[in-house]
Structure formats: C-alpha cells, structure tokens
PDB file of N, CA and C in Angstrom:
ATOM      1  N   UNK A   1      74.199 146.914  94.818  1.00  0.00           N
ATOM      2  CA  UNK A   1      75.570 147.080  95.219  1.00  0.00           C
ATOM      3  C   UNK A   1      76.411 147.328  93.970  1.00  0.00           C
ATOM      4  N   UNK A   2      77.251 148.666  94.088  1.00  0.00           N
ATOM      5  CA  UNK A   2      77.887 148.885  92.678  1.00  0.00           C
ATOM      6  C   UNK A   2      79.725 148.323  93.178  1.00  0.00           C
ATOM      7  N   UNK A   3      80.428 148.318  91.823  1.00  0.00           N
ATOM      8  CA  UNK A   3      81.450 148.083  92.294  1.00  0.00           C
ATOM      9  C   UNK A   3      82.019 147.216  91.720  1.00  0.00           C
ATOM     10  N   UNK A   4      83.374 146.672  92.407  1.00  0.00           N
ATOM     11  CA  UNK A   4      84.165 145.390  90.937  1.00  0.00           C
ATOM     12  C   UNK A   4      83.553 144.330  92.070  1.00  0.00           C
ATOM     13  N   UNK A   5      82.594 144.448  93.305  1.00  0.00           N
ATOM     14  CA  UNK A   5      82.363 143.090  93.696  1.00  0.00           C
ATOM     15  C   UNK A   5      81.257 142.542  93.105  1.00  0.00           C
ATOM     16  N   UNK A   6      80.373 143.400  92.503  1.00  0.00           N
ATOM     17  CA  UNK A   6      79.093 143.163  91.656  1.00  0.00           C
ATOM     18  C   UNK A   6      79.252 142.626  90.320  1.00  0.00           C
ATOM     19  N   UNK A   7      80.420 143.284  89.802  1.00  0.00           N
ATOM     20  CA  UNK A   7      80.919 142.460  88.475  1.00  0.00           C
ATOM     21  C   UNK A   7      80.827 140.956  88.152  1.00  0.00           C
ATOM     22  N   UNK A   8      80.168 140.783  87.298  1.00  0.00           N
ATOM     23  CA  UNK A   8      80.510 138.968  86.780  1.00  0.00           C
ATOM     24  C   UNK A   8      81.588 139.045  85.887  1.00  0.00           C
ATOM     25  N   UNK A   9      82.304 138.378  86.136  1.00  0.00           N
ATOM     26  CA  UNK A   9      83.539 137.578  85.296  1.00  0.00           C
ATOM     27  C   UNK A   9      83.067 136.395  84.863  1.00  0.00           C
ATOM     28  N   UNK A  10      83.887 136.183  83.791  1.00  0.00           N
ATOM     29  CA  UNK A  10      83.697 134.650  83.356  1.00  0.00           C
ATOM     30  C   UNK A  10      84.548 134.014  84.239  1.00  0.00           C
ATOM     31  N   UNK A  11      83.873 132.533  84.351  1.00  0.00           N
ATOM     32  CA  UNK A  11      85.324 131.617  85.192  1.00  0.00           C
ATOM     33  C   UNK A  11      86.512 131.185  83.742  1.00  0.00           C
ATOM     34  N   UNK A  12      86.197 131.102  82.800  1.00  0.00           N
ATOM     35  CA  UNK A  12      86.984 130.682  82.175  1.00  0.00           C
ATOM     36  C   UNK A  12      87.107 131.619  80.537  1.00  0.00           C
ATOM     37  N   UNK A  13      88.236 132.207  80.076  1.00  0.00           N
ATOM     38  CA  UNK A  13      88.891 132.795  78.966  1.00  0.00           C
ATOM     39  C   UNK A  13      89.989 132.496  78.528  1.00  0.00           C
ATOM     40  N   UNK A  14      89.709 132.129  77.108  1.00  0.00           N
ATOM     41  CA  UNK A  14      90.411 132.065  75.923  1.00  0.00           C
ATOM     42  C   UNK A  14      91.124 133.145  75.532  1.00  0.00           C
ATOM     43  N   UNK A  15      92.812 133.367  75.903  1.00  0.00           N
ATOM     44  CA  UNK A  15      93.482 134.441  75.305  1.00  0.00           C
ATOM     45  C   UNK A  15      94.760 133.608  73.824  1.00  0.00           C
ATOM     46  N   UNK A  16      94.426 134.230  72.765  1.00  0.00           N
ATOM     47  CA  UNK A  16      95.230 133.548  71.325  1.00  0.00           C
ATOM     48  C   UNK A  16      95.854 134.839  71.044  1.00  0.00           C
ATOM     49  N   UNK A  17      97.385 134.398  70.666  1.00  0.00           N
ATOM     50  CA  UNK A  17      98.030 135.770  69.944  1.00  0.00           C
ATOM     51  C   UNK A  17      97.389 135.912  68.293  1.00  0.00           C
ATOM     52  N   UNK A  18      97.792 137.472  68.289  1.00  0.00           N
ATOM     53  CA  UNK A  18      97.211 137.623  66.684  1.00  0.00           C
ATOM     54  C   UNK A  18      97.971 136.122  66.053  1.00  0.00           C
ATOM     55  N   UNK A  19      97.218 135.401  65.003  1.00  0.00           N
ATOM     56  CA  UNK A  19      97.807 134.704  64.039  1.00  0.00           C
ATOM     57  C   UNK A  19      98.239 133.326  64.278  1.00  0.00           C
ATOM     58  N   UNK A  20      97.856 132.893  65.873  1.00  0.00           N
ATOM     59  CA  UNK A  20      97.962 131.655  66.216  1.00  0.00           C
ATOM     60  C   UNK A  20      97.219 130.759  65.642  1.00  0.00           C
ATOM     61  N   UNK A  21      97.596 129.465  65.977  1.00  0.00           N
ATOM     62  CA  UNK A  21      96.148 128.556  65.577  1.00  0.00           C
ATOM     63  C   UNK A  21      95.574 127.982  66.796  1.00  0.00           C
ATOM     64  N   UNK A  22      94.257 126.876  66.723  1.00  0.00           N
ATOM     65  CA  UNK A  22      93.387 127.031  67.554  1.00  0.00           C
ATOM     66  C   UNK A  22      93.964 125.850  68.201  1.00  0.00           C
ATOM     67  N   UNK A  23      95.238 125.522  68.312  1.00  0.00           N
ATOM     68  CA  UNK A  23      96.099 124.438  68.945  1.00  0.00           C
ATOM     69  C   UNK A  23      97.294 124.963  70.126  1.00  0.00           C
ATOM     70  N   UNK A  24      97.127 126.146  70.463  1.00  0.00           N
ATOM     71  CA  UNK A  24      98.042 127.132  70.561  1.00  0.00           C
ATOM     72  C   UNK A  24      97.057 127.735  71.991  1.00  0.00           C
ATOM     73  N   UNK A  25      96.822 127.596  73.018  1.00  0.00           N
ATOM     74  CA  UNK A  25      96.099 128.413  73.599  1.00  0.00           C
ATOM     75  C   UNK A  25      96.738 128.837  74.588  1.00  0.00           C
ATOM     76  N   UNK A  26      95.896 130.418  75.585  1.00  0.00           N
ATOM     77  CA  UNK A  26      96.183 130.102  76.830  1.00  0.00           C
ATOM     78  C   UNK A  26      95.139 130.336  77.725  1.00  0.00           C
ATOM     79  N   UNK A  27      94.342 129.863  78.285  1.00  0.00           N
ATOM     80  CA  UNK A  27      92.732 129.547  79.074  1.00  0.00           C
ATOM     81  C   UNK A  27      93.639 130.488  80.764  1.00  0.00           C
ATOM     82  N   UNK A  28      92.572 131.432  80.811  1.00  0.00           N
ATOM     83  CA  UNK A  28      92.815 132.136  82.668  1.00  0.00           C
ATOM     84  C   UNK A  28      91.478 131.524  82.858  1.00  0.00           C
ATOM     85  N   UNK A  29      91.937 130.847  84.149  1.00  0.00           N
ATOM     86  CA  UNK A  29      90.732 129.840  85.388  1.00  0.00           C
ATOM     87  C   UNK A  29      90.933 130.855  86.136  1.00  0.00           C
ATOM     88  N   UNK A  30      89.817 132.263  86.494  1.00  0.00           N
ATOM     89  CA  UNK A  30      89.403 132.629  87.606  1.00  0.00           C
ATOM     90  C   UNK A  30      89.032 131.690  88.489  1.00  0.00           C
ATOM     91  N   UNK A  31      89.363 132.494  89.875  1.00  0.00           N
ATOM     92  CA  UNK A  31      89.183 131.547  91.282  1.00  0.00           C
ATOM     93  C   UNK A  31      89.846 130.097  91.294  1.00  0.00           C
ATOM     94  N   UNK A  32      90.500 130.233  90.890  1.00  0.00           N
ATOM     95  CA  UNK A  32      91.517 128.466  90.636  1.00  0.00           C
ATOM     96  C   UNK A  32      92.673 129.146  91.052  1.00  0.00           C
ATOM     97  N   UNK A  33      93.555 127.599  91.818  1.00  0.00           N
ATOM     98  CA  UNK A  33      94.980 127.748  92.073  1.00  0.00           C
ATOM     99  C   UNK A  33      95.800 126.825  91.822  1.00  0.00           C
ATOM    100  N   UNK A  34      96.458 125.895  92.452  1.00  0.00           N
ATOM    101  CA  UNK A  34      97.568 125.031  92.142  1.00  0.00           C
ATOM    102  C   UNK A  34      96.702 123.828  92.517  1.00  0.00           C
ATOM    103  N   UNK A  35      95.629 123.478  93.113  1.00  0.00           N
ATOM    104  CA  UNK A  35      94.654 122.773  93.663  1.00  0.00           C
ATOM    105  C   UNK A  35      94.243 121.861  91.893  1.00  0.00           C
ATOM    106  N   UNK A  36      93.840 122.991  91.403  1.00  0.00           N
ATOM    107  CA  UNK A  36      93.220 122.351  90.098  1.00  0.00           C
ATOM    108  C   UNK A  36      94.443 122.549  88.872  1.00  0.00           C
ATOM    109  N   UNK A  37      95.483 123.341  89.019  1.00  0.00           N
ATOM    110  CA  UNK A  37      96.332 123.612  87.744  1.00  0.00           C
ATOM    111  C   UNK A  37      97.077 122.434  87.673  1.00  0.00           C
ATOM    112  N   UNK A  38      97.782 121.707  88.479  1.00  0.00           N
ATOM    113  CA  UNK A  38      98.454 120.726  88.728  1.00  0.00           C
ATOM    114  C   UNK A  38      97.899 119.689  88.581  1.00  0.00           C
ATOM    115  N   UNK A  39      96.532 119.090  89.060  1.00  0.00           N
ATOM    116  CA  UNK A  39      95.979 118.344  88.526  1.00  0.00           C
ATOM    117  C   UNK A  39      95.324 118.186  87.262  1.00  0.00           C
ATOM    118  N   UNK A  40      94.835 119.107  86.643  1.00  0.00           N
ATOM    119  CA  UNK A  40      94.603 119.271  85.539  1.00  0.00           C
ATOM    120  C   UNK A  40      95.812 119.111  84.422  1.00  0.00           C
ATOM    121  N   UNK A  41      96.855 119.707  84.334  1.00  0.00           N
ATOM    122  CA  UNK A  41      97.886 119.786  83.158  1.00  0.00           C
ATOM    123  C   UNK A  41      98.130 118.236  83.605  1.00  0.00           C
ATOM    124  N   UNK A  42      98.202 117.596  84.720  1.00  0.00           N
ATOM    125  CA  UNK A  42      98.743 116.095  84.617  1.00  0.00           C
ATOM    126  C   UNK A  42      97.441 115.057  83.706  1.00  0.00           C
ATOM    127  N   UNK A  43      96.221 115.754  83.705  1.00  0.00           N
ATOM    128  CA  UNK A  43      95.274 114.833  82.801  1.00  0.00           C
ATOM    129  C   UNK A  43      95.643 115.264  81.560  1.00  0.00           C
ATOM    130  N   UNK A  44      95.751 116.246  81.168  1.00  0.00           N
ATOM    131  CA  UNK A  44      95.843 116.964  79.835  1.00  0.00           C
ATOM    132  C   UNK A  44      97.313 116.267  79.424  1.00  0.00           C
ATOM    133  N   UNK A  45      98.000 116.229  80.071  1.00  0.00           N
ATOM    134  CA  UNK A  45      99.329 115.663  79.232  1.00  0.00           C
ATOM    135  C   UNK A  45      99.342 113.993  79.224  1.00  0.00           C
ATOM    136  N   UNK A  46      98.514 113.760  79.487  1.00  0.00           N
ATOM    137  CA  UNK A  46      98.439 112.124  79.133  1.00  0.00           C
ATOM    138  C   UNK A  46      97.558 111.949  77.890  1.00  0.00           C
ATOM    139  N   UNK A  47      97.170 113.247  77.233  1.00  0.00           N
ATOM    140  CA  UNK A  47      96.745 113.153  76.318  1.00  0.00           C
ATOM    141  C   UNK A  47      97.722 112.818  74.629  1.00  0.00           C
ATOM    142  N   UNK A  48      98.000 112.317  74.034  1.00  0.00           N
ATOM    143  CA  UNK A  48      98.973 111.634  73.305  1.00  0.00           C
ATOM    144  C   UNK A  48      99.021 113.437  72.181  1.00  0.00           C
ATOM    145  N   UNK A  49      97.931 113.274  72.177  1.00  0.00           N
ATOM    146  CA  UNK A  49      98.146 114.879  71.005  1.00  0.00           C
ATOM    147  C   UNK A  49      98.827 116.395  71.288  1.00  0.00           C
ATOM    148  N   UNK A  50      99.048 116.108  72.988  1.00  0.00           N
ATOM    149  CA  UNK A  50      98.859 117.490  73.407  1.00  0.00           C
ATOM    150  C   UNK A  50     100.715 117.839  73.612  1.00  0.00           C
ATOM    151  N   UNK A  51     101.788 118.141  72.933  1.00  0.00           N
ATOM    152  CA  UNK A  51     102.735 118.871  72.847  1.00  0.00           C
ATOM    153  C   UNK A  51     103.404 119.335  74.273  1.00  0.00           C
ATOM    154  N   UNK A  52     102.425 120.510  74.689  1.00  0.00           N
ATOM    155  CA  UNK A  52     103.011 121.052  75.672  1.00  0.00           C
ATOM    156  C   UNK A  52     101.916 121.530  76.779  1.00  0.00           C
ATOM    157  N   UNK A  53     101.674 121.298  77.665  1.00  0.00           N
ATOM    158  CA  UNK A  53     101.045 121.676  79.062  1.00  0.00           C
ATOM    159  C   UNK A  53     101.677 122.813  80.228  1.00  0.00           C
ATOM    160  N   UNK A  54     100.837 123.342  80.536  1.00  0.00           N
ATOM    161  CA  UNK A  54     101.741 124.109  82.023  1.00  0.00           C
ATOM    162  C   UNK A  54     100.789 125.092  82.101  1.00  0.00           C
ATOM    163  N   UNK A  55     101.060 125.285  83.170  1.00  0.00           N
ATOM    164  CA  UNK A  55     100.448 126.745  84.044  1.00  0.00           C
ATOM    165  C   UNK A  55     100.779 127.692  85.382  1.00  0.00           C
ATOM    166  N   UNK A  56     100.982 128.930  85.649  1.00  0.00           N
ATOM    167  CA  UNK A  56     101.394 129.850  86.171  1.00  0.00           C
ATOM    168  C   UNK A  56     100.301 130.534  86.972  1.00  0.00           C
ATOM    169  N   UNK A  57     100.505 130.931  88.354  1.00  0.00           N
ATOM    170  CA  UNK A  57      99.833 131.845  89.017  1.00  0.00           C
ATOM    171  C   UNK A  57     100.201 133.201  88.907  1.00  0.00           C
ATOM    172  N   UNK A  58      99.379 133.975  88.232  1.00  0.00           N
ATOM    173  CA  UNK A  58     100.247 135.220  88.493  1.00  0.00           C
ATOM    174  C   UNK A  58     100.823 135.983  89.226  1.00  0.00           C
ATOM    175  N   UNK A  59     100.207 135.889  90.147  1.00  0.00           N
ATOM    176  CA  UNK A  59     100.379 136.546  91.415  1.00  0.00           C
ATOM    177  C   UNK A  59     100.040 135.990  92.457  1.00  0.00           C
ATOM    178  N   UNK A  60     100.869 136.411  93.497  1.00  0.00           N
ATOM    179  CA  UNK A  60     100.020 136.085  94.913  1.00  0.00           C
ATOM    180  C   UNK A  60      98.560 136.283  95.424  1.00  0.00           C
ATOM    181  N   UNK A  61      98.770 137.369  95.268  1.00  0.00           N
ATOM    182  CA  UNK A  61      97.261 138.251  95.431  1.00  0.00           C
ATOM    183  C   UNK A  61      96.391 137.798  94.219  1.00  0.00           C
ATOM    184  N   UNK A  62      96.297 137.120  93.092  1.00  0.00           N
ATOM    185  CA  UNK A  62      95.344 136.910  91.798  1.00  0.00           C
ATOM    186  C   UNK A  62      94.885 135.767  92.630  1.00  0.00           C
ATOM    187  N   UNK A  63      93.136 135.669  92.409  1.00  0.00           N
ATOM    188  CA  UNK A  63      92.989 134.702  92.547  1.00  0.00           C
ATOM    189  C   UNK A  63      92.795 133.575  91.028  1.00  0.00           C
ATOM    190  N   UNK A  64      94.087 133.227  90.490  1.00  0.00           N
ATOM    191  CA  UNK A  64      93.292 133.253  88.705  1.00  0.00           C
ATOM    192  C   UNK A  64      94.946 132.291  88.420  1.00  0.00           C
ATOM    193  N   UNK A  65      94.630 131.468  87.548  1.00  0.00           N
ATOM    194  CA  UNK A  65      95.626 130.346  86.870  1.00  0.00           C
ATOM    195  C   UNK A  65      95.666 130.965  85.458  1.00  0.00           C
ATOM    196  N   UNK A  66      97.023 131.009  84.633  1.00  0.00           N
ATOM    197  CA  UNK A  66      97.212 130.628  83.094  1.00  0.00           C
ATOM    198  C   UNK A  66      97.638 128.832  82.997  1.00  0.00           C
ATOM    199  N   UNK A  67      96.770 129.207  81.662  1.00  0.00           N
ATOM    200  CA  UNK A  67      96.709 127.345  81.422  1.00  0.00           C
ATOM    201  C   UNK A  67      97.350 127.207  80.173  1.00  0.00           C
ATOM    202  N   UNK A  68      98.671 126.874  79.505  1.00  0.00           N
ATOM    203  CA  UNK A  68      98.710 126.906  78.342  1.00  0.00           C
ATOM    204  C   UNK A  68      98.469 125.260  77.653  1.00  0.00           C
ATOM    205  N   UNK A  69      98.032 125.356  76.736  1.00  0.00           N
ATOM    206  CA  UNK A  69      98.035 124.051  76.185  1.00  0.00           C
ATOM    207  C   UNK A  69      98.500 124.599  74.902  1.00  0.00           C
ATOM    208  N   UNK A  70      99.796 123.385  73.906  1.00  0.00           N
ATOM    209  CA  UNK A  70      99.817 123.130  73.010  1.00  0.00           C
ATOM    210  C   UNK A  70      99.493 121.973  72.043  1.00  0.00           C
ATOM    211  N   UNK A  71      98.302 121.913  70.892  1.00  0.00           N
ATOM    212  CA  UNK A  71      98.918 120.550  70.698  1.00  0.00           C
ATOM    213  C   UNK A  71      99.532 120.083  69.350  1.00  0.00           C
ATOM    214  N   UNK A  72      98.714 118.943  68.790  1.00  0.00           N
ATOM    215  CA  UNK A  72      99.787 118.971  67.552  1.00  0.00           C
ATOM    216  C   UNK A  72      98.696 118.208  66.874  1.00  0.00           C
ATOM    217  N   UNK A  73      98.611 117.776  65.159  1.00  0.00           N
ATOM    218  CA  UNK A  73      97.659 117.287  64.639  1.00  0.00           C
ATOM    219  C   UNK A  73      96.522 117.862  64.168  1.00  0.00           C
ATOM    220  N   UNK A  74      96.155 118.714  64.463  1.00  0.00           N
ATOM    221  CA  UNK A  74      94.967 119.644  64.571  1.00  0.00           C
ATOM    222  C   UNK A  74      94.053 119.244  65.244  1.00  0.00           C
ATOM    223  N   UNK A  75      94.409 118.851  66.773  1.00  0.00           N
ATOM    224  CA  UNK A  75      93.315 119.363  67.756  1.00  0.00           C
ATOM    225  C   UNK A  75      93.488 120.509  68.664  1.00  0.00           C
ATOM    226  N   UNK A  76      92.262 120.790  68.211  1.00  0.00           N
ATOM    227  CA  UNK A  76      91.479 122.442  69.225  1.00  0.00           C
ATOM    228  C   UNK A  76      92.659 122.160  70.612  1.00  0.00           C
ATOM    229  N   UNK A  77      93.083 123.170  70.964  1.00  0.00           N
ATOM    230  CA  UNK A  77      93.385 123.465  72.500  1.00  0.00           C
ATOM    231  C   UNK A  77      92.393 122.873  73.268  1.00  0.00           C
ATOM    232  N   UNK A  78      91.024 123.926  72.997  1.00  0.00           N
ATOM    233  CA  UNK A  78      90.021 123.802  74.100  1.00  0.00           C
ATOM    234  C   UNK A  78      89.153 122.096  74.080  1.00  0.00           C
ATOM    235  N   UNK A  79      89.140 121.634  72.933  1.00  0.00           N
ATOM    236  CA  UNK A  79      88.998 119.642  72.556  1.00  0.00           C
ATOM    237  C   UNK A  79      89.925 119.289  73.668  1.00  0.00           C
ATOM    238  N   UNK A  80      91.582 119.467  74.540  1.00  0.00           N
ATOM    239  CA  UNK A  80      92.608 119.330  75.168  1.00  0.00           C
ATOM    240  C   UNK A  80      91.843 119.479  76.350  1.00  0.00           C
ATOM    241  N   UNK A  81      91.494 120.604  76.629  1.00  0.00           N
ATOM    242  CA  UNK A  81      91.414 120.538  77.892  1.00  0.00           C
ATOM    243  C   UNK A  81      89.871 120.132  78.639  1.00  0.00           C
ATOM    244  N   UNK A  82      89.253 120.454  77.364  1.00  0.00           N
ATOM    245  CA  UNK A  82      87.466 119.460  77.681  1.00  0.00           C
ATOM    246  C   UNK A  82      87.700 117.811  77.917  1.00  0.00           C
ATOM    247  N   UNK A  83      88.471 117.682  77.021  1.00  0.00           N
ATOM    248  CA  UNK A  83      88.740 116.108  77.731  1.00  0.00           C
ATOM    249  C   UNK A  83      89.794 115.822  78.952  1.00  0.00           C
ATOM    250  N   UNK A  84      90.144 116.915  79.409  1.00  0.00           N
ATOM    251  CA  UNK A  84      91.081 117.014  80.730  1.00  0.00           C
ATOM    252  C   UNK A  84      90.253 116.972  81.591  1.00  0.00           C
ATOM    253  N   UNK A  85      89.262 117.893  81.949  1.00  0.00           N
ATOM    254  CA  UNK A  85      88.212 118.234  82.381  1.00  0.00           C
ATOM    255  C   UNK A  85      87.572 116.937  82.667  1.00  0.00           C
ATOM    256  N   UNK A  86      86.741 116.354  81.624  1.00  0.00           N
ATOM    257  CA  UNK A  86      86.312 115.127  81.904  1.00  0.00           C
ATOM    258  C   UNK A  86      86.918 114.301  82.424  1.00  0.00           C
ATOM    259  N   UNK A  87      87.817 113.693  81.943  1.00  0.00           N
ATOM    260  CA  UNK A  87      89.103 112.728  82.688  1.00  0.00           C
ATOM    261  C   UNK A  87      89.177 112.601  83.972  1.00  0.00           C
ATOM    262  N   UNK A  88      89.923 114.527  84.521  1.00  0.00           N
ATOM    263  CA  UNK A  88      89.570 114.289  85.930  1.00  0.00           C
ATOM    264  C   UNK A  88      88.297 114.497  86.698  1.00  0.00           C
ATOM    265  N   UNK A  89      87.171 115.098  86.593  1.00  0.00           N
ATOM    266  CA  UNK A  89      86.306 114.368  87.303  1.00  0.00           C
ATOM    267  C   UNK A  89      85.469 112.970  87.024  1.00  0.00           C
ATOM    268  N   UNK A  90      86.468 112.509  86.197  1.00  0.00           N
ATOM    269  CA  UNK A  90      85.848 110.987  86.263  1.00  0.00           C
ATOM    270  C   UNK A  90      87.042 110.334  87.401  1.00  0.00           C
ATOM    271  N   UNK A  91      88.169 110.617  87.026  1.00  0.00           N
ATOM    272  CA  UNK A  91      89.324 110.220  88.451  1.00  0.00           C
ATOM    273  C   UNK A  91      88.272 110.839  89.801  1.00  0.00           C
ATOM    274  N   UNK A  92      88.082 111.630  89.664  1.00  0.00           N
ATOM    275  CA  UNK A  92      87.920 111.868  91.098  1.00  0.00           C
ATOM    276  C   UNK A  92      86.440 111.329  91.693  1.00  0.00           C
ATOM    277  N   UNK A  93      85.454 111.179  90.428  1.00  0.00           N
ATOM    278  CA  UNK A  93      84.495 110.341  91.208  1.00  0.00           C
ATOM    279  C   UNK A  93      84.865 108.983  91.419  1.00  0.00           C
ATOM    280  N   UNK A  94      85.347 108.214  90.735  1.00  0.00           N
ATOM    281  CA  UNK A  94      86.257 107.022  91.305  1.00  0.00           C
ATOM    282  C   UNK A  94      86.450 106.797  92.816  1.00  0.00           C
ATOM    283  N   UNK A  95      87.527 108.620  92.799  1.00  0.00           N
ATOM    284  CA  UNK A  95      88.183 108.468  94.089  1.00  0.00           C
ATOM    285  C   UNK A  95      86.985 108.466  94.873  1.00  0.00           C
ATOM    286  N   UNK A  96      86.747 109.163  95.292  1.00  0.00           N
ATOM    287  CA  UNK A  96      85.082 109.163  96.106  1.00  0.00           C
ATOM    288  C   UNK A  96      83.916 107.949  96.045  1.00  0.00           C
ATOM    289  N   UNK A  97      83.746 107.797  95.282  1.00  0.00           N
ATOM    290  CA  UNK A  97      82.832 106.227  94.974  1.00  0.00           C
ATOM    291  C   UNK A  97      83.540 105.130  96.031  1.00  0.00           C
ATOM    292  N   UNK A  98      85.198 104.873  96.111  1.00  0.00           N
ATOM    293  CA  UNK A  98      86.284 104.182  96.226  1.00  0.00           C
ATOM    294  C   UNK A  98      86.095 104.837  97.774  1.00  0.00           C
ATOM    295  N   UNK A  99      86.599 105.933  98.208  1.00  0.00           N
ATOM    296  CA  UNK A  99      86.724 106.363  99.431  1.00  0.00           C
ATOM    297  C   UNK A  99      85.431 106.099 100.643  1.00  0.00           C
ATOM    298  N   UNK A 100      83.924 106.168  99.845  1.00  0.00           N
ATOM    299  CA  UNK A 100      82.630 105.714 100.372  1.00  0.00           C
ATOM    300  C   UNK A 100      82.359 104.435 100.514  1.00  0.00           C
ATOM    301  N   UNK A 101      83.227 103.698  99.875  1.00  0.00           N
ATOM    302  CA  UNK A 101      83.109 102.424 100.321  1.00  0.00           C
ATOM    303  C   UNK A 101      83.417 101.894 101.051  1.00  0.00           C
ATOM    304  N   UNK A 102      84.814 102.065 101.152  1.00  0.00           N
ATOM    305  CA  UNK A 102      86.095 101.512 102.121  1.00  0.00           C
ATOM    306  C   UNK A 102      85.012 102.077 103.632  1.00  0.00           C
ATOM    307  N   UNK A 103      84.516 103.719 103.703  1.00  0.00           N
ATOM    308  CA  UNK A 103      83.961 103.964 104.967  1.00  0.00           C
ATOM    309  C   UNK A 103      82.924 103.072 104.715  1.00  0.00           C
ATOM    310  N   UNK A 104      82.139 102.423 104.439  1.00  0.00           N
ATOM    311  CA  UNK A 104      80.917 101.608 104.774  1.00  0.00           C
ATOM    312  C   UNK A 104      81.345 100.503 105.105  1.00  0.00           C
ATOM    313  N   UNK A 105      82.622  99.926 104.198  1.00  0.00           N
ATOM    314  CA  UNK A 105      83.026  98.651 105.048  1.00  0.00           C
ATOM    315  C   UNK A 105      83.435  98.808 106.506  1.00  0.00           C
ATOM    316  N   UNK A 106      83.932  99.909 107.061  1.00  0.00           N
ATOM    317  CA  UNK A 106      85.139 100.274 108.219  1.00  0.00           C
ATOM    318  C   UNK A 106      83.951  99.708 109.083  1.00  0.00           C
ATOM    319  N   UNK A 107      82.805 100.530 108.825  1.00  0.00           N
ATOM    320  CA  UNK A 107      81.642 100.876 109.937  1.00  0.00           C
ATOM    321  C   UNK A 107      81.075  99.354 110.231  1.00  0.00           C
ATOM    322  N   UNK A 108      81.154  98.278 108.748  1.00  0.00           N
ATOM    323  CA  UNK A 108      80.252  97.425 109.267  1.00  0.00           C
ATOM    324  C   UNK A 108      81.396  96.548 110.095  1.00  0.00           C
ATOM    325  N   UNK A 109      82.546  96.406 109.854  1.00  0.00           N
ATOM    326  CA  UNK A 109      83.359  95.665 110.436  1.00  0.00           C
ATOM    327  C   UNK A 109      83.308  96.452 111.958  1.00  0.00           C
ATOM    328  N   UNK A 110      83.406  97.851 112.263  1.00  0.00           N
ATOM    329  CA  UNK A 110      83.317  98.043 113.674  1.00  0.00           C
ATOM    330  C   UNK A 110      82.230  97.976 114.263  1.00  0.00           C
ATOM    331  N   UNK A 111      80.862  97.589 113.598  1.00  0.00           N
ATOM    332  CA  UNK A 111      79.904  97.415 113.997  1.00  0.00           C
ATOM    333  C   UNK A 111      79.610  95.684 114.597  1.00  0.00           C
ATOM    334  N   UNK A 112      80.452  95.116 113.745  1.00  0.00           N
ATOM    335  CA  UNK A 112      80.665  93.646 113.999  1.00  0.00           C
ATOM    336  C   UNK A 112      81.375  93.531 114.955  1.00  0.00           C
ATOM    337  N   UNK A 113      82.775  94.201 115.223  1.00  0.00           N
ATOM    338  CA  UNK A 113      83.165  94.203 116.311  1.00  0.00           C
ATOM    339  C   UNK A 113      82.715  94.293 118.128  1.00  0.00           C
ATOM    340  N   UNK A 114      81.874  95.567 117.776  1.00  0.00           N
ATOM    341  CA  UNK A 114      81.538  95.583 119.174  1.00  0.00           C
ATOM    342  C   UNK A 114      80.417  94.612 119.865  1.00  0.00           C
ATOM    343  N   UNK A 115      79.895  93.783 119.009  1.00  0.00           N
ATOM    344  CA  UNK A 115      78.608  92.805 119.226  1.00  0.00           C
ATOM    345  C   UNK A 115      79.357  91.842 120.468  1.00  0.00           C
TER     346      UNK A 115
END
C-alpha cells in the first residue's frame, strides 16, 4: 500500500531554533490531544527546574500537540519531560492499582450481602 497512510512518522520530535539551548524546546506528540497535553505540562511543571510549560493543538483537523518546555539551571528540556513522562504513569498506575481495589472490595461486600 503506497501513500501518506503507509508512511511511519515518529510519535515524538524535537524542534530547537537555530542557536537555542538544550533547555529551550518544543517536542510535536503525533496522535496526542488535550487528553495527554494537559496532563502532562501539569507533571512537568511541578518540576522545580522547569521555567515554563504549555502546549497548543494546531489544528482541528491535526492529530498532533506542541509541547514547549523551558527550563532553567541546565537541565535538558527532554531530562523535563522524561521525568514528566515517568511521574505520570506512575500517577496513573496508582490510579488504577487504587481503582482495582476499591472494585474487589465493592464485589466482596456485595457478595456478603446477598448471603
């Protein structure tokens, strides 16, 4: 099958203006939307080093996020958002670990119930 549906993209690119430094970024998340941009810049900015956070959809029709991170000190952008990354799926296995439980208790208590 030829075509732009056969194409691989990366999910994730590093765009730096000429002459920036490597604290300075802006990361496009193909196939991402406000689902992960929003949650993500809120891990990333609890990061004490990181300056400035945010991100933009370009379009309606894109399926694709800009991520900017700034930070300060000399850490890497991409150090910013690898530990964002981690952060939240450690929140979110929590949440889930947390959410599987509560259902195992529900079940044994309605299981106790109907006896």
């Amino acid at each position: 099958m030829a075509g732009a549906e056969s194409e691989k993209r990366p999910v994730l690119e590093m765009v730096q203006a000429d002459g920036a430094d490597e604290g300075c970024v802006t990361f496009v998340l193909h196939e991402e939307d406000h689902t992960l941009g929003n949650s993500l810049r809120y891990m990333v900015m609890k990061n004490p080093d990181v300056d400035f956070c945010g991100y933009s959809i370009t379009h309606p029709s894109e399926s694709k996020i800009n991520f900017r991170i700034q930070t300060r000190g000399g850490l890497p952008a991409a150090e910013a958002l690898r530990k964002g990354l981690d952060d939240l799926s450690d929140a979110s296995k929590h949440v889930l670990q947390t959410f599987e439980t509560q259902v195992k208790e529900f079940r044994l208590k309605q299981g106790e119930a109907m006896e």
